[in-house]
C-alpha atoms as a PDB file:
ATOM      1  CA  UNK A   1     -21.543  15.861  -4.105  1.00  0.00           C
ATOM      2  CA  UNK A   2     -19.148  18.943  -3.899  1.00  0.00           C
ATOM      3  CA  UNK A   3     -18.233  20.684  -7.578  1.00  0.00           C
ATOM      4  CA  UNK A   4     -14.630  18.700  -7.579  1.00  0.00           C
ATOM      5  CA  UNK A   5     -16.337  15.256  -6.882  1.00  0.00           C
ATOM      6  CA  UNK A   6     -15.952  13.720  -3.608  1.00  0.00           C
ATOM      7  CA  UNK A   7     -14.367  10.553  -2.256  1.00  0.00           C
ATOM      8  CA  UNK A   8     -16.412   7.356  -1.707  1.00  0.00           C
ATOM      9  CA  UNK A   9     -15.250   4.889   0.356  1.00  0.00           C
ATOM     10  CA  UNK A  10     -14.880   1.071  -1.071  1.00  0.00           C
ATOM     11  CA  UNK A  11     -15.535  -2.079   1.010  1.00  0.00           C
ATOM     12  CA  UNK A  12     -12.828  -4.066   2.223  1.00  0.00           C
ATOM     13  CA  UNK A  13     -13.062  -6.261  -0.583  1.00  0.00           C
ATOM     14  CA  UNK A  14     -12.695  -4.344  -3.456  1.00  0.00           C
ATOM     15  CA  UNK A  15     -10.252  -2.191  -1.916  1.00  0.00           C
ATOM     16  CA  UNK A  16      -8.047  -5.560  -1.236  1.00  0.00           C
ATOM     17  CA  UNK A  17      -8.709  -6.005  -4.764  1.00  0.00           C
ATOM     18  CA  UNK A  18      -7.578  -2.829  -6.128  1.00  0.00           C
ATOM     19  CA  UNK A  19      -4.534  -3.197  -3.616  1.00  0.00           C
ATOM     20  CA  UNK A  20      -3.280  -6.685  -5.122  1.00  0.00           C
ATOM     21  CA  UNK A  21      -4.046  -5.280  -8.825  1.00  0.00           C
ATOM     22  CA  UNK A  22      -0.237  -3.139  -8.386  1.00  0.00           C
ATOM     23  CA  UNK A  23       3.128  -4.248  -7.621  1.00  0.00           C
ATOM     24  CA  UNK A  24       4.397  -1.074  -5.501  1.00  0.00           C
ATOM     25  CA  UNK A  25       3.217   1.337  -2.651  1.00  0.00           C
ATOM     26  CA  UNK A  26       4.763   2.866   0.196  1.00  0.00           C
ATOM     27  CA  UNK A  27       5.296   1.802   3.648  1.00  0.00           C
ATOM     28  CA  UNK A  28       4.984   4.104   6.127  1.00  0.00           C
ATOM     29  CA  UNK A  29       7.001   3.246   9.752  1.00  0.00           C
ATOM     30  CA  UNK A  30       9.126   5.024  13.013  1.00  0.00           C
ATOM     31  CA  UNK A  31      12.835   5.395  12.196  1.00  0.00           C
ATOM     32  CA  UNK A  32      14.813   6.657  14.499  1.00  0.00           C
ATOM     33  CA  UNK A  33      11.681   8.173  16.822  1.00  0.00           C
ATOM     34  CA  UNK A  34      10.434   9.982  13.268  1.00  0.00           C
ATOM     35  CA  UNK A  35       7.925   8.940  10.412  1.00  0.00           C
ATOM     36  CA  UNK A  36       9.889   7.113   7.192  1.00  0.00           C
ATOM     37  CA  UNK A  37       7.950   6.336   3.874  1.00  0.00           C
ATOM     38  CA  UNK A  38       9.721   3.888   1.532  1.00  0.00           C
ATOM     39  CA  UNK A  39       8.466   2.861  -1.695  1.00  0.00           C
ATOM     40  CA  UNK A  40       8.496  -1.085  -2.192  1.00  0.00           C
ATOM     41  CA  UNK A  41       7.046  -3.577  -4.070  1.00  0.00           C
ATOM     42  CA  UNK A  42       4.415  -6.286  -2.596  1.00  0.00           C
ATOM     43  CA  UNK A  43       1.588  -8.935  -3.009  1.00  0.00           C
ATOM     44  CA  UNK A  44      -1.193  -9.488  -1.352  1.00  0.00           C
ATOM     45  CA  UNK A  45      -1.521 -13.499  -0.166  1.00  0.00           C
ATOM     46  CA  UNK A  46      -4.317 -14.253   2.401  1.00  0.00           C
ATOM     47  CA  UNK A  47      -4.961 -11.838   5.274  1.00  0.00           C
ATOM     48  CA  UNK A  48      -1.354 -10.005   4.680  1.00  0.00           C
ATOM     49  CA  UNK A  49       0.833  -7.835   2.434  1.00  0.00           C
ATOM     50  CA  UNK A  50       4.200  -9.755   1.882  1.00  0.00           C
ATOM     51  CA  UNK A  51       6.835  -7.169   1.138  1.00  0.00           C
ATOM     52  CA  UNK A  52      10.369  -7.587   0.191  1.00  0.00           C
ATOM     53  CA  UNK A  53      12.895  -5.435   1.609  1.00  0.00           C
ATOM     54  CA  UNK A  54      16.908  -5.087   0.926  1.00  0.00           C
ATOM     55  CA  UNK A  55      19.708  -5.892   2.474  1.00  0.00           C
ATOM     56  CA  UNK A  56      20.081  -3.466   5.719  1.00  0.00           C
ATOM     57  CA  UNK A  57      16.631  -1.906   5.768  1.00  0.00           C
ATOM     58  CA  UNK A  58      15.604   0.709   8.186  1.00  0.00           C
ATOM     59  CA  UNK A  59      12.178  -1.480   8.901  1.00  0.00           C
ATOM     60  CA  UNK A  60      13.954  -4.565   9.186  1.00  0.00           C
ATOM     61  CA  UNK A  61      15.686  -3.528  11.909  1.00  0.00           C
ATOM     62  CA  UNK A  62      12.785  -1.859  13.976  1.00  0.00           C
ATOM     63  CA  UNK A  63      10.662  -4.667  13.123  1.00  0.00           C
ATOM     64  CA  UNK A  64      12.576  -7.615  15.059  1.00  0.00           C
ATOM     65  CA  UNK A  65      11.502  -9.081  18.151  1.00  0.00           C
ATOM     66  CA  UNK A  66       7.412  -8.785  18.061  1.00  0.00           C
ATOM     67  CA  UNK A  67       6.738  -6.887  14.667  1.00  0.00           C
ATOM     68  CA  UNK A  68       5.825  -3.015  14.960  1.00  0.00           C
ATOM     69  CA  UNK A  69       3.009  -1.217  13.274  1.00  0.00           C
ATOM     70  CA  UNK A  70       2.886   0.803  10.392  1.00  0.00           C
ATOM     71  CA  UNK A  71       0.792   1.797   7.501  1.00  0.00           C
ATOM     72  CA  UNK A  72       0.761   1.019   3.912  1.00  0.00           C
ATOM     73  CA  UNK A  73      -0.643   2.854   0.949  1.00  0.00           C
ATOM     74  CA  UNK A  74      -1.233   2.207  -2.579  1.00  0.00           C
ATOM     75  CA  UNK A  75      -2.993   4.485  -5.082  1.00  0.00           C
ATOM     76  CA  UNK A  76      -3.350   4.844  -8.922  1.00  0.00           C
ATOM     77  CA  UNK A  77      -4.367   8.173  -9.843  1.00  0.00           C
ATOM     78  CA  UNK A  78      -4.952  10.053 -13.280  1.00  0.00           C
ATOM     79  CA  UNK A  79      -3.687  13.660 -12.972  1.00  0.00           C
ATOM     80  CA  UNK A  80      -5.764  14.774 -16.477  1.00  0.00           C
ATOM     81  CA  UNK A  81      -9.198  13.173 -14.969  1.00  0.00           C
ATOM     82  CA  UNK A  82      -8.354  14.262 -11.556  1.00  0.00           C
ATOM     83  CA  UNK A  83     -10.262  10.672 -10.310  1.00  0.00           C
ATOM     84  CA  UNK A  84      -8.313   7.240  -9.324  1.00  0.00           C
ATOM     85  CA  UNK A  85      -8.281   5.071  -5.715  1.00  0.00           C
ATOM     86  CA  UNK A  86      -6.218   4.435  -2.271  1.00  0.00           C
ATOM     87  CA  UNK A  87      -6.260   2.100   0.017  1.00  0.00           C
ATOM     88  CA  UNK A  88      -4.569   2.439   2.829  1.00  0.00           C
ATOM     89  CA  UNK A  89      -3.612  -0.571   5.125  1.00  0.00           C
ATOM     90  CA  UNK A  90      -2.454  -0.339   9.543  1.00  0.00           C
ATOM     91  CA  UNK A  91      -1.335  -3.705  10.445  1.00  0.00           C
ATOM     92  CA  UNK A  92       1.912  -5.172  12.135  1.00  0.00           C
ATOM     93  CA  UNK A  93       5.093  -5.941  10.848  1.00  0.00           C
ATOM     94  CA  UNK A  94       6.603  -8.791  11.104  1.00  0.00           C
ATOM     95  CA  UNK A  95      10.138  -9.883  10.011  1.00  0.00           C
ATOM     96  CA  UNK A  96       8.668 -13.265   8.526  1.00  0.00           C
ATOM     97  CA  UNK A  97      11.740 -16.384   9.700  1.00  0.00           C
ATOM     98  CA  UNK A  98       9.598 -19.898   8.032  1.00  0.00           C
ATOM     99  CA  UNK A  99      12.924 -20.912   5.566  1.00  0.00           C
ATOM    100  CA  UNK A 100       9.873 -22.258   3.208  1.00  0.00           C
ATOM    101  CA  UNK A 101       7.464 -18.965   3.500  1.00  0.00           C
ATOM    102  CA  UNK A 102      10.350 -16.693   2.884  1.00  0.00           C
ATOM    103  CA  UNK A 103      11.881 -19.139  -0.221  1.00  0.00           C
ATOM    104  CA  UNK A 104       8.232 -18.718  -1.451  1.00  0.00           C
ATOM    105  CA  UNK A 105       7.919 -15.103  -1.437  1.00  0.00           C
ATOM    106  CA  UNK A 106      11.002 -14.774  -3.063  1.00  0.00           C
ATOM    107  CA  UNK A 107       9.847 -16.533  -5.649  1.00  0.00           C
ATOM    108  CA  UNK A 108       6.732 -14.459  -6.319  1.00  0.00           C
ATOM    109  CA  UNK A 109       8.227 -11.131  -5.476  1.00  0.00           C
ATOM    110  CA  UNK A 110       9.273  -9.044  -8.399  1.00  0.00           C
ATOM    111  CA  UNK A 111      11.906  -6.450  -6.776  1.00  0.00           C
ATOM    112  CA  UNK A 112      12.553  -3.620  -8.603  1.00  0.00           C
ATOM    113  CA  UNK A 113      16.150  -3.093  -7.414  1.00  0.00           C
ATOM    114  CA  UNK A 114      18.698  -6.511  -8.534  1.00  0.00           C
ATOM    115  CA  UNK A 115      19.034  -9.202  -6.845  1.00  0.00           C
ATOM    116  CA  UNK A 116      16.315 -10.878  -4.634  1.00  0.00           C
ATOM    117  CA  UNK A 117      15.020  -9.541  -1.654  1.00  0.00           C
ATOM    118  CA  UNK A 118      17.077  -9.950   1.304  1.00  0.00           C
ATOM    119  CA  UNK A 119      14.432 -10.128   3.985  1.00  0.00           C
ATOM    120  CA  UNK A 120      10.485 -10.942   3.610  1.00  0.00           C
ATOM    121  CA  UNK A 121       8.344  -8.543   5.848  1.00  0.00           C
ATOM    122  CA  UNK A 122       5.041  -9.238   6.407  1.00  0.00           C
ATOM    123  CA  UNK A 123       1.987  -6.541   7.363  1.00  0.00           C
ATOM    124  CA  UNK A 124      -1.531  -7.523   8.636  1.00  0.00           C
ATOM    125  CA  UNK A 125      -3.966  -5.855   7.815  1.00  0.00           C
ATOM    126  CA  UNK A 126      -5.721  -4.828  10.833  1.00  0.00           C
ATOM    127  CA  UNK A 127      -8.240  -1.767   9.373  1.00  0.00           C
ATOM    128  CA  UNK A 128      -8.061  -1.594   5.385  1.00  0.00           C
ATOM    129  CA  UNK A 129      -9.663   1.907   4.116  1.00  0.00           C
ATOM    130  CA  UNK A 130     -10.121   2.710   0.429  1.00  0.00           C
ATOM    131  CA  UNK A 131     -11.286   5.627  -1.263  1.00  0.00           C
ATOM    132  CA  UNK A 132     -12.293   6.303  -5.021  1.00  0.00           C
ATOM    133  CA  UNK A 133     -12.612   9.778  -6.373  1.00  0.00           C
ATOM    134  CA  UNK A 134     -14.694   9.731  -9.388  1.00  0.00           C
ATOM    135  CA  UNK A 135     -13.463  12.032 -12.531  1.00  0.00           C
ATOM    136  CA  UNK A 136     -14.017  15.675 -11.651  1.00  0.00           C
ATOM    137  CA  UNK A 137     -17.083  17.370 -14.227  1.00  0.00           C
ATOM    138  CA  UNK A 138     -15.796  19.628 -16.993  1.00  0.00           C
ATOM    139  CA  UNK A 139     -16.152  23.032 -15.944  1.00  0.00           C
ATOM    140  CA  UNK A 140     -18.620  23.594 -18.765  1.00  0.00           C
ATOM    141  CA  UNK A 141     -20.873  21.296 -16.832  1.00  0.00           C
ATOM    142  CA  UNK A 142     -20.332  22.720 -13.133  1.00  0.00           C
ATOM    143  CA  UNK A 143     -20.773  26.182 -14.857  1.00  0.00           C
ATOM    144  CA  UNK A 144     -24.394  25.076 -15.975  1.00  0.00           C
ATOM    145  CA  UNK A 145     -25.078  23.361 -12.430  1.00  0.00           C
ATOM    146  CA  UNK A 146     -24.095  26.417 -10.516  1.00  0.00           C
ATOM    147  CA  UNK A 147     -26.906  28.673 -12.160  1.00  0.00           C
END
């Protein structure tokens, strides 16, 4: 244990947990030969994160045909504490095309921009990593540790 804490890694299933306990992360995919990083809002149903995605997307487009990877990353983190979580997801995206999976999705997908979503992406999740960082010591304490 450094001074500042130090991560700890969380198993898969309590990182999946803390992953479907928030709404919005960020996506992280090749645009244009160079890394993008959109924020969007998901849910976690089964062995995927079901994203929706507006009209014209960069990802939609790069993400025809058979899928392409990417990464996905959610975190909650208190600034005063200095301590919080991410999990980080690599999986493939898929453009998902079932007229009944996508009409569901919809339905449980809470956009934050109007309107519904205009496309459903799907991500596997092929390695899921999380990490907790416990609330740093007061420096009184580390002070009192370091003599």
């Amino acid at each position: 244990m450094t001074e500042e804490g130090s991560l700890s890694e969380l198993p898969r299933a309590e990182a999946l947990e803390l992953l479907s306990s928030l709404p919005v992360g960020r996506l992280v995919f090749t645009h244009q030969a160079l890394p993008a990083i959109r924020p969007v809002n998901h849910l976690v149903e089964d062995d995927k994160i079901v994203i929706g995605l507006t009209a014209g997307s960069a990802i939609a487009t790069s993400s025809r045909g058979g899928g392409t990877v990417v990464a996905y990353e959610a975190d909650c983190l208190d600034i005063a504490e200095r301590s919080g979580w991410t999990v980080i997801v690599v999986g493939l995206a898929q453009l998902q095309t079932d007229t009944e999976a996508v009409l569901h999705y919809r339905a449980r997908l809470r956009p934050w921009l109007g309107g519904a979503a205009a496309d459903v992406l799907t991500v596997s999740m092929e390695i899921v990593t999380g990490y907790r960082l416990p609330p740093a010591r007061p420096a009184s304490e580390i002070v009192r540790i370091a003599q």
